[in-house]
Protein backbone atom coordinates (compact mmCIF):
# COMPACT_ATOMS: atom_id res chain seq x y z
CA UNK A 1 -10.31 85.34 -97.59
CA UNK A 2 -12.74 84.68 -94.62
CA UNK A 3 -15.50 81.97 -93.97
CA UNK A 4 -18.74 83.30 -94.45
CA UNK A 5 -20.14 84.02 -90.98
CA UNK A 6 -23.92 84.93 -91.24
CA UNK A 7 -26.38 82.29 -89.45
CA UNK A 8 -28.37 82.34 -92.52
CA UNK A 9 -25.32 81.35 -94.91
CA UNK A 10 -27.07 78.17 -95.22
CA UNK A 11 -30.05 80.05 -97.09
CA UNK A 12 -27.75 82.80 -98.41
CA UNK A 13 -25.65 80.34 -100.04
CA UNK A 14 -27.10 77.50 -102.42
CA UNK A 15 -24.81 74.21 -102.78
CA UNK A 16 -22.22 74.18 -105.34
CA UNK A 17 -21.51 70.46 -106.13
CA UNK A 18 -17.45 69.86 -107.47
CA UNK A 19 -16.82 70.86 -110.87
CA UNK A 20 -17.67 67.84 -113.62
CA UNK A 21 -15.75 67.20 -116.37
CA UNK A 22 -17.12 68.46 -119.35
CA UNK A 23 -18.80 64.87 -121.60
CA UNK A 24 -15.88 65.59 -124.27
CA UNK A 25 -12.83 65.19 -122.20
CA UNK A 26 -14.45 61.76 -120.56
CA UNK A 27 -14.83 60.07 -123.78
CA UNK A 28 -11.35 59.71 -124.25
CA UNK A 29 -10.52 58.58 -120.78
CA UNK A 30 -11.66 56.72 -117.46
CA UNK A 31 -10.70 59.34 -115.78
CA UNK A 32 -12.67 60.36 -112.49
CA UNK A 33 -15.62 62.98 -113.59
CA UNK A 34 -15.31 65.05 -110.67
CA UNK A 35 -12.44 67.32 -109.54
CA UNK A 36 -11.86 69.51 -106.48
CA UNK A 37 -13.22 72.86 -105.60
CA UNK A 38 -11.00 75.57 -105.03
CA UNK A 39 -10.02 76.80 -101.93
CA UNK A 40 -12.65 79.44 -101.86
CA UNK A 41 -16.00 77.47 -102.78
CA UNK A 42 -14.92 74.36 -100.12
CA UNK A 43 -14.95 77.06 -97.48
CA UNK A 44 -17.70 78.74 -98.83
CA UNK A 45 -19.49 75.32 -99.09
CA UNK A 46 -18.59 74.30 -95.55
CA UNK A 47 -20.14 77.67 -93.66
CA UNK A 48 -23.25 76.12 -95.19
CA UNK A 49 -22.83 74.05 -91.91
CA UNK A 50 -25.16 75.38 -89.17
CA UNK A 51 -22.94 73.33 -86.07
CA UNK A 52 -26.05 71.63 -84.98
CA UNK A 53 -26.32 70.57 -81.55
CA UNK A 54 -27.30 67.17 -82.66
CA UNK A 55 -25.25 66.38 -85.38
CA UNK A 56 -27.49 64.05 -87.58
CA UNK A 57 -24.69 63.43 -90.06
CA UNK A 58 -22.55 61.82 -87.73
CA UNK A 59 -25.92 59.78 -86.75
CA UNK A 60 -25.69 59.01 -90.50
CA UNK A 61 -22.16 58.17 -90.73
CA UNK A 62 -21.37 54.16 -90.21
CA UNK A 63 -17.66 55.53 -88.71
CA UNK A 64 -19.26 58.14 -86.63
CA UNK A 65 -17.07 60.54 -88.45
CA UNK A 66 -16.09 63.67 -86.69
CA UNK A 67 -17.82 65.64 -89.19
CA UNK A 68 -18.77 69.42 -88.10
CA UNK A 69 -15.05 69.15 -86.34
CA UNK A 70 -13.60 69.11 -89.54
CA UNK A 71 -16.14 71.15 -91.58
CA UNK A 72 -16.10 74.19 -89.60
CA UNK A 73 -12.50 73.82 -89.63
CA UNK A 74 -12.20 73.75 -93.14
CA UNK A 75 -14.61 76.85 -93.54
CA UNK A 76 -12.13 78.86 -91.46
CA UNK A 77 -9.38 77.66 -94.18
CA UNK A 78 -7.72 75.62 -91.58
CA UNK A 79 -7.45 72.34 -94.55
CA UNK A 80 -4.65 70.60 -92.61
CA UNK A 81 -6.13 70.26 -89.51
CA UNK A 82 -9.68 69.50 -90.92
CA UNK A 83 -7.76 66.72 -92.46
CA UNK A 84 -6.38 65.62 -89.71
CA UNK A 85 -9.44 65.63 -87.87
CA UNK A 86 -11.47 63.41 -90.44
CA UNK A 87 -8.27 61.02 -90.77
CA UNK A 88 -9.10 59.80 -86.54
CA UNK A 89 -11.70 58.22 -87.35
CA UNK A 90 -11.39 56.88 -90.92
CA UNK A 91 -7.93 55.04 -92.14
CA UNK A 92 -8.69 55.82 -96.10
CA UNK A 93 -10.76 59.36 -96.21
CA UNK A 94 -9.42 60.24 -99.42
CA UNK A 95 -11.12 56.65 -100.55
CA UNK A 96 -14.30 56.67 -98.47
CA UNK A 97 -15.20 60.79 -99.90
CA UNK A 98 -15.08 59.24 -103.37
CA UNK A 99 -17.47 56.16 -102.29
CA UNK A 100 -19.37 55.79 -99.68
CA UNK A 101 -22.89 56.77 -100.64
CA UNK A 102 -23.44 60.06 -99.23
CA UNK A 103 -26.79 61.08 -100.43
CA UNK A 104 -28.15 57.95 -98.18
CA UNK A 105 -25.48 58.57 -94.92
CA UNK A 106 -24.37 62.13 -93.62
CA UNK A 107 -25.46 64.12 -96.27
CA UNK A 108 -29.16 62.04 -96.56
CA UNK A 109 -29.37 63.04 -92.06
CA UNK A 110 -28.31 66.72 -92.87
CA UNK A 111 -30.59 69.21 -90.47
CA UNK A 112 -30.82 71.35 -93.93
CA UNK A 113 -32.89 68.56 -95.72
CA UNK A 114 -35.77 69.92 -93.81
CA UNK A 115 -35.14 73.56 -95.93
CA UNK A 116 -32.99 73.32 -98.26
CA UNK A 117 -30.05 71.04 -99.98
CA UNK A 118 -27.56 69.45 -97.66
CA UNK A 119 -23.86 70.51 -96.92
CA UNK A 120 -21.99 68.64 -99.53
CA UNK A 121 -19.97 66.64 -97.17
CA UNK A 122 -18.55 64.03 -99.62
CA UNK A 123 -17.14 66.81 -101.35
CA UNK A 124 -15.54 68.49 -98.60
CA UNK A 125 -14.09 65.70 -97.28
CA UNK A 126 -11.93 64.97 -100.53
CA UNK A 127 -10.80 68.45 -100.67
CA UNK A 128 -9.20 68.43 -97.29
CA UNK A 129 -7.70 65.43 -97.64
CA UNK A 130 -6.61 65.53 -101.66
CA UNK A 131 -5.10 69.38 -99.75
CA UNK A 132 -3.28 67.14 -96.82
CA UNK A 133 -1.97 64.50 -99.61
CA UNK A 134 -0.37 67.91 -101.80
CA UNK A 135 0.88 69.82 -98.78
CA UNK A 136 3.11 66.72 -97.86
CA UNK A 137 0.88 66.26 -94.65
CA UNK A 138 0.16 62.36 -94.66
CA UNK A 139 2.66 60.39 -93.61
CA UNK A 140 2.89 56.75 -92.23
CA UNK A 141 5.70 55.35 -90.28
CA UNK A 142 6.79 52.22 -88.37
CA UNK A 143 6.20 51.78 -84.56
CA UNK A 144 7.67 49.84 -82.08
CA UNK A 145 7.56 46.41 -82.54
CA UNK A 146 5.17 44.18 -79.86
CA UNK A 147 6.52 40.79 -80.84
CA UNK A 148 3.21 39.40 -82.53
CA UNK A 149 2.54 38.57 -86.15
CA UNK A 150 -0.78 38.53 -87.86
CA UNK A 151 -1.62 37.59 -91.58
CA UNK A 152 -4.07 39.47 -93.02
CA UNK A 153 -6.21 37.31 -96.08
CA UNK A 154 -7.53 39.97 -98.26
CA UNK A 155 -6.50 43.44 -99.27
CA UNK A 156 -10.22 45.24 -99.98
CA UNK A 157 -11.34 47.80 -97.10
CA UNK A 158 -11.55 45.41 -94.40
CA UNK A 159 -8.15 43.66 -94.81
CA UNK A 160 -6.38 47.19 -95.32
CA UNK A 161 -7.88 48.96 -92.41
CA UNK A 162 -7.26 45.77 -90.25
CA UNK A 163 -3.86 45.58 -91.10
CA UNK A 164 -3.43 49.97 -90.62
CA UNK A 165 -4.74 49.73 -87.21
CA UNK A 166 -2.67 46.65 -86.07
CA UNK A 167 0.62 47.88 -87.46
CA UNK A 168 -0.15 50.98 -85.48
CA UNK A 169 -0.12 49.06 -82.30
CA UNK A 170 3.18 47.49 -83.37
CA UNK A 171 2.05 44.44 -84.72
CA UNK A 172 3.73 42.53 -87.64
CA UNK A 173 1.43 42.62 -90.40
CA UNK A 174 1.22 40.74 -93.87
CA UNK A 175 -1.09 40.71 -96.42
CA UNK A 176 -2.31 38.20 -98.62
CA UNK A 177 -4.08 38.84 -101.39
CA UNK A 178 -4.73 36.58 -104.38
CA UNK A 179 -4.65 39.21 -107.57
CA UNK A 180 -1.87 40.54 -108.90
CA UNK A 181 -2.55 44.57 -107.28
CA UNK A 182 -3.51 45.02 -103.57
CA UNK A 183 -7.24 46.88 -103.32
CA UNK A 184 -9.36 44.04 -103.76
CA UNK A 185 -12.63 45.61 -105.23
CA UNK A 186 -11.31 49.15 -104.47
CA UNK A 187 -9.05 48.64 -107.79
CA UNK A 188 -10.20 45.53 -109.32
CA UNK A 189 -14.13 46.10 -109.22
CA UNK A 190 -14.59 49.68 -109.36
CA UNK A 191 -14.26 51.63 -112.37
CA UNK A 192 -11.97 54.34 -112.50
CA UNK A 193 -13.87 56.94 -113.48
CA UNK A 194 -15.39 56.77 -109.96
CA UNK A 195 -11.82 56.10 -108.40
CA UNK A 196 -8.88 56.39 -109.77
CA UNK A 197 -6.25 53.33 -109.09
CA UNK A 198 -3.71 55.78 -108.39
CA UNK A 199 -5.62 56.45 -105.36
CA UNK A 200 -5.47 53.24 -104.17
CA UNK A 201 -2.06 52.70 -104.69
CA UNK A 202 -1.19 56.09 -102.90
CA UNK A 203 -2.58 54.48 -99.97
CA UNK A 204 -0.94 51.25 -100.26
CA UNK A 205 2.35 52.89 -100.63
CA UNK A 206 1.61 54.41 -97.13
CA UNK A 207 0.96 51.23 -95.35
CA UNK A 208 4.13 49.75 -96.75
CA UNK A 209 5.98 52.44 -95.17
CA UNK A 210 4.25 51.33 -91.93
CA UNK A 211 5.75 48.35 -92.75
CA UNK A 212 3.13 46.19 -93.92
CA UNK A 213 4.31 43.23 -95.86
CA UNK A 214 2.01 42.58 -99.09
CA UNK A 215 2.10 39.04 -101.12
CA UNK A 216 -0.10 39.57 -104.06
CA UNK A 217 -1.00 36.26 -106.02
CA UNK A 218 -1.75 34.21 -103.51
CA UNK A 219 -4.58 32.55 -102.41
CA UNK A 220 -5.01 30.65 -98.97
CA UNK A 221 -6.02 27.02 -99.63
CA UNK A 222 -4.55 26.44 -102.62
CA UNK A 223 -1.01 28.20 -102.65
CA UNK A 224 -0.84 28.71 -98.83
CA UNK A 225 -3.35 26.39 -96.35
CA UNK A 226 -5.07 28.08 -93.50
CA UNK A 227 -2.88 25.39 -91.24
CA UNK A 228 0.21 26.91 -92.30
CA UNK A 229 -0.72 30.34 -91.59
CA UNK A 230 -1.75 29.60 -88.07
CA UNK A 231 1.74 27.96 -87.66
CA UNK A 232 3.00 30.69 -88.90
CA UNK A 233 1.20 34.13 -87.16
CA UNK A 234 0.10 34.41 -84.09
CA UNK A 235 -3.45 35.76 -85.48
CA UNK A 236 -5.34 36.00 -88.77
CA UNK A 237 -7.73 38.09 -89.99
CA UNK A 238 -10.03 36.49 -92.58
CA UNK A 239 -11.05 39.31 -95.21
CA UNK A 240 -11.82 37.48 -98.42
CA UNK A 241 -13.84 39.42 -100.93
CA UNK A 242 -17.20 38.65 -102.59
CA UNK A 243 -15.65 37.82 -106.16
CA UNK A 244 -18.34 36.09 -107.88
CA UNK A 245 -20.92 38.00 -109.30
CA UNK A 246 -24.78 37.49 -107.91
CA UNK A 247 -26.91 36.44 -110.52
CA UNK A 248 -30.62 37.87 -111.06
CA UNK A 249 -32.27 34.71 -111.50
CA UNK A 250 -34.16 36.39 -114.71
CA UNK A 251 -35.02 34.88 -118.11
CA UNK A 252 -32.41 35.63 -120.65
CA UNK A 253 -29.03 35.82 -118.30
CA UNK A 254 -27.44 32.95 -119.62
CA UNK A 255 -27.76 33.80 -123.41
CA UNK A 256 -24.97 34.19 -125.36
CA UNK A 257 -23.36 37.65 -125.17
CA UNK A 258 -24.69 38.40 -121.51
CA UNK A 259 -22.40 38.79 -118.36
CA UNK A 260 -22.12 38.71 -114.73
CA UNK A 261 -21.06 42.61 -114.26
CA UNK A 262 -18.57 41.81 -111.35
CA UNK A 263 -15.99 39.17 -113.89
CA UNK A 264 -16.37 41.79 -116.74
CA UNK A 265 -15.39 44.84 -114.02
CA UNK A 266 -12.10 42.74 -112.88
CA UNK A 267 -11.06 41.65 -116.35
CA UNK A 268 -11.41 45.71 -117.76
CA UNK A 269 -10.12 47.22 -114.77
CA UNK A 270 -6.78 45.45 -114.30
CA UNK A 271 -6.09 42.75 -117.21
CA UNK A 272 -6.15 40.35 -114.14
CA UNK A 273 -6.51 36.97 -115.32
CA UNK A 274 -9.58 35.12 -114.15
CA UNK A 275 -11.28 31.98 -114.41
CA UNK A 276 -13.63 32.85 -117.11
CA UNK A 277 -13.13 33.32 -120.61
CA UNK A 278 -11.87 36.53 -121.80
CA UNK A 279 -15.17 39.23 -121.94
């Protein structure tokens, strides 16, 4: 099958959002609501693209994605290397597609707000890279070693992309990370009906096979002191998480049988043990 190629496929073709899981099959699960397109809508969805020649949504995009690279890319049916194209820029696409808040980033800067609904980017970018993931296509390995060792403190975004991009450079990395699971708020505070742990732990699995090190419960300054990990790397990167819920300062949120949302989330998501009473 071939992309559609009229200039006017952006009006010629209305945007198809993922298929949802119909409300029956989520009330027995936690499972995420949306799946994939098929092959044919995600290319059909990406000639929506008109290639502008200012690309707003990678104004839009915090990581400057190479979006219209890998869009027009995956319209011609070319999924691998769209994939690899959107994983130079981002270490976790597969995690950031589910996520990051489109609407308000590249798909909110879209040229086709101005006529008509944007290019379902979000969407797009899962396919490719749930399609690079199946195809046996992503793949870490171990580089050269430099000599250096640096402790990462925290496993959330920041303390896994830190550690991904210094291991590439040949760095010795380990992680520290004071639950039980490696994620931070990526497994523990997000429910997985918007991502699924499995995920998560798919792209764990790949930075241990670059040869990350992770110590899960552990936390610096009371099992480990910050002293005795700058004795023992050469560098640390600090990464902690924001763990403790924010509170609304309204009437009412300290009555019995009301609680912060963040302590509930870690408690249902994981079982991990906390230092609250069981919710």
């Amino acid at each position: 099958m071939t992309a559609c190629t009229s200039q006017y496929t952006w009006f010629e073709v209305p945007r198809n959002d993922p298929p949802k899981r119909v409300a029956i099959q989520r009330t027995h699960d936690f499972r995420e609501i949306y799946s994939l397109y098929d092959e044919a809508t995600v290319r059909e969805q990406a000639s929506r693209c008109i290639q502008c020649g200012m690309p707003f949504c990678r104004v839009g995009c915090p990581l400057e994605n190479r979006i219209p690279e890998w869009i027009r890319l995956a319209a011609e049916g070319e999924f691998l290397q769209a994939a690899a194209v959107s994983g130079l820029t981002s270490n976790m696409p597969e995690i950031c597609s589910r996520l990051c808040p489109q609407e308000r980033l590249c798909e909110g800067m879209c040229t086709l707000n101005t006529r008509t609904d944007p290019v379902p980017i979000g969407a797009i970018e899962r396919f490719i890279n749930e399609y690079a993931f199946a195809h046996g296509a992503v793949e870490a390995f171990p580089v050269m070693p430099n000599g250096l060792k640096v402790g990462v403190v925290g496993s959330g975004p920041a303390g896994l992309t830190c550690a991904d991009e210094l291991a590439k450079l040949g760095y010795a990395v380990t992680v520290f990370e004071s639950l039980p699971v490696p994620g931070g708020l990526l497994v523990h505070g997000i429910p997985s009906f918007k991502i699924e742990k499995t995920v998560v732990e798919r792209r764990v699995a790949l930075l241990e096979r670059r040869g990350i090190v992770f110590q899960t419960n552990v936390t610096v300054g009371r099992d480990l002191s910050l002293g005795e990990l700058l004795a023992t790397f050469d560098a640390l990167f600090l990464g902690m998480g924001a763990q403790r819920g924010k509170r609304l300062g309204a009437p009412g949120e300290d009555l019995e049988g009301v609680y912060q949302a963040l302590p509930f989330l870690v408690q249902k998501n994981v079982g991990c043990v906390t230092n609250l009473p069981p919710i």
